[in-house]
C-alpha atoms as a PDB file:
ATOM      1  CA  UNK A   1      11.690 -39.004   6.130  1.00  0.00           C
ATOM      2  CA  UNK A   2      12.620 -38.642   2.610  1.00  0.00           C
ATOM      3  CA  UNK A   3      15.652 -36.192   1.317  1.00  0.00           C
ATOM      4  CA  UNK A   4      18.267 -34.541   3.615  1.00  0.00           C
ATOM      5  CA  UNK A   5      17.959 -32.060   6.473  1.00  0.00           C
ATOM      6  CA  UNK A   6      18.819 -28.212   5.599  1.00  0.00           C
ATOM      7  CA  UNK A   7      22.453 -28.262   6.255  1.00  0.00           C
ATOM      8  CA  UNK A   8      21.802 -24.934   8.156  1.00  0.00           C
ATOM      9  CA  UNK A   9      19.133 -23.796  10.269  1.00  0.00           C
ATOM     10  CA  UNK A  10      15.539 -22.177   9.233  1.00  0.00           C
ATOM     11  CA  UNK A  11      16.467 -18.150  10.418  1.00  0.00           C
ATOM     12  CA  UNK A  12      13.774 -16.838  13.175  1.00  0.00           C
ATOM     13  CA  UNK A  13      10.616 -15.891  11.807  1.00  0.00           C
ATOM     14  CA  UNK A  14      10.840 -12.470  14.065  1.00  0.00           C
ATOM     15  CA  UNK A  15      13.887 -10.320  13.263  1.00  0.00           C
ATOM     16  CA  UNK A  16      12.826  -6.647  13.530  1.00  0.00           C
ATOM     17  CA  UNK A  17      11.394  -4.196  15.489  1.00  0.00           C
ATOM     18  CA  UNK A  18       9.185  -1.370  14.154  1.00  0.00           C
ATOM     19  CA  UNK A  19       9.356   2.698  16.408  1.00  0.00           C
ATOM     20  CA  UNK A  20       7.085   4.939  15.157  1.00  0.00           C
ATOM     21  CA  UNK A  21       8.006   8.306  15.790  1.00  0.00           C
ATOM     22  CA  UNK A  22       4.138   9.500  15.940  1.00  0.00           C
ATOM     23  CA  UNK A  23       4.380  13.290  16.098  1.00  0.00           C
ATOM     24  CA  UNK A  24       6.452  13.879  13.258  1.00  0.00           C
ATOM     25  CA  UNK A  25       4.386  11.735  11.071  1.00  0.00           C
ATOM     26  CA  UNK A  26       2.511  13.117   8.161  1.00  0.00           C
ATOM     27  CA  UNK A  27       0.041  10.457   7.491  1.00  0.00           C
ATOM     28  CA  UNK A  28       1.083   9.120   3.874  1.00  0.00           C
ATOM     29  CA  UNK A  29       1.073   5.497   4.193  1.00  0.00           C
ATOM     30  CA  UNK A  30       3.698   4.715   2.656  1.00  0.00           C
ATOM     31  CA  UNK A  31       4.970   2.686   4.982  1.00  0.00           C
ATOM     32  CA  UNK A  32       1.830   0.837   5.424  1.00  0.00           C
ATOM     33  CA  UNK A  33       1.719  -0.026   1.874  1.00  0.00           C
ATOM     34  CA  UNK A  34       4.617  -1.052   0.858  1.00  0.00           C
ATOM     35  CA  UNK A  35       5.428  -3.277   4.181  1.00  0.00           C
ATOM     36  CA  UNK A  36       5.645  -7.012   2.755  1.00  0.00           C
ATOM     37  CA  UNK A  37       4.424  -8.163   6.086  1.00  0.00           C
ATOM     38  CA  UNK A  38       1.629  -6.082   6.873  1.00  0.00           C
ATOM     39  CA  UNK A  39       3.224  -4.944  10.120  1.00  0.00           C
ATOM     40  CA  UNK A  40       1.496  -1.967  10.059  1.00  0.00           C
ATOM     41  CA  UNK A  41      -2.087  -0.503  10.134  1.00  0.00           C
ATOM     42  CA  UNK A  42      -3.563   2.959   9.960  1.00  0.00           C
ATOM     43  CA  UNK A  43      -4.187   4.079  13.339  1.00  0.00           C
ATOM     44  CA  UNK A  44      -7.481   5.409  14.835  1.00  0.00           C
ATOM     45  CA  UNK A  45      -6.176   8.458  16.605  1.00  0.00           C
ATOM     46  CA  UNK A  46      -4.504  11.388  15.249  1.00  0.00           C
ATOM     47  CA  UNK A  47      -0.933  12.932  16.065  1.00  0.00           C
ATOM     48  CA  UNK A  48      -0.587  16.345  16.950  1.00  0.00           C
ATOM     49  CA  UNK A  49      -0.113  17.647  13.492  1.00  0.00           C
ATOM     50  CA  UNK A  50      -3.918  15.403  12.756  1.00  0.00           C
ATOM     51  CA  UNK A  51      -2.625  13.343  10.529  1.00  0.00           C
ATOM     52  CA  UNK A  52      -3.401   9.427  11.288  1.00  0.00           C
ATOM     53  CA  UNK A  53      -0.230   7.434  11.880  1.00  0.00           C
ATOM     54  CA  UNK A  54       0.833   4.178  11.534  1.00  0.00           C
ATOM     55  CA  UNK A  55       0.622   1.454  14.403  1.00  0.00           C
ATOM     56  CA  UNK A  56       2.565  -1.850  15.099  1.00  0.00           C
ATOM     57  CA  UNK A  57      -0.264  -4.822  14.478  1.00  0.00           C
ATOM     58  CA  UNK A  58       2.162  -7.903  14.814  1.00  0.00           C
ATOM     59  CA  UNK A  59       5.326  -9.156  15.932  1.00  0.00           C
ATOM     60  CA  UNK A  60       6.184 -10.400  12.440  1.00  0.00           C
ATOM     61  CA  UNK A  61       8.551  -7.382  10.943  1.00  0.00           C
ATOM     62  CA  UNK A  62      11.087  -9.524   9.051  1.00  0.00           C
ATOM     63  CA  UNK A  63      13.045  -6.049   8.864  1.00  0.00           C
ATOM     64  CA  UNK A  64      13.074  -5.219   5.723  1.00  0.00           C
ATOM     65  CA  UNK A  65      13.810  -1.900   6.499  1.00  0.00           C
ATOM     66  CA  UNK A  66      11.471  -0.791   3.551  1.00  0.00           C
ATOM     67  CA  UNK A  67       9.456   1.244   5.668  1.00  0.00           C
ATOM     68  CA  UNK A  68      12.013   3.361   6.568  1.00  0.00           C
ATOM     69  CA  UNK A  69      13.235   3.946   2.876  1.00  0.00           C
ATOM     70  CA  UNK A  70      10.212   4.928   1.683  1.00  0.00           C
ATOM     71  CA  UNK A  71       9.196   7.491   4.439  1.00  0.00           C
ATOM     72  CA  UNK A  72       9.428  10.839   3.516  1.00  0.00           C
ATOM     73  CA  UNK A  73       9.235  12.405   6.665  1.00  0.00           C
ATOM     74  CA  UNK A  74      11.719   9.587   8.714  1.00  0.00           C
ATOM     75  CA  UNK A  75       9.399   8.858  10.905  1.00  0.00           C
ATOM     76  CA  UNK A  76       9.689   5.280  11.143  1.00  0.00           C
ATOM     77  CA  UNK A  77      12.561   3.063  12.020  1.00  0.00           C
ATOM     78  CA  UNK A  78      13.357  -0.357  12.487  1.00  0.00           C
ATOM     79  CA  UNK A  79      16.232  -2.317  14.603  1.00  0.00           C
ATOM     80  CA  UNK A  80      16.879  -5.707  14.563  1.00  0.00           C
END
């Protein structure tokens, strides 16, 4: 092994989770968009209001917590 060890340890790769709140949603994709990750997708089915809303596609939110800054609505949320 050449070099050192890290001095402290690598963080977890999985630090966030992602609630949707889907009926208040106004289908923008925002969120989806601007999500380094790409946590998110466009879902299938519509919300009450028929707008599309985003869905959780992995377990890899690093939360970020840009998706919730950049919804207009609030919609979205994230907790560590």
């Amino acid at each position: 092994m050449i070099g050192r060890a890290p001095i402290l340890p690598q963080p977890a790769k999985v630090r966030g989770l992602v609630f949707i709140k889907k009926s208040q949603c106004k289908g923008c994709e925002l969120c989806i968009e601007f999500c380094p990750k790409s946590v998110l997708v466009r879902s299938k089915g519509f919300n009450p209001k028929g707008y599309h809303y985003p869905i959780v596609t992995n377990g890899e939110c690093i939360n970020c917590r840009l998706c919730v800054t950049v919804c207009p609505e609030y919609a979205i949320f994230s907790v560590a």
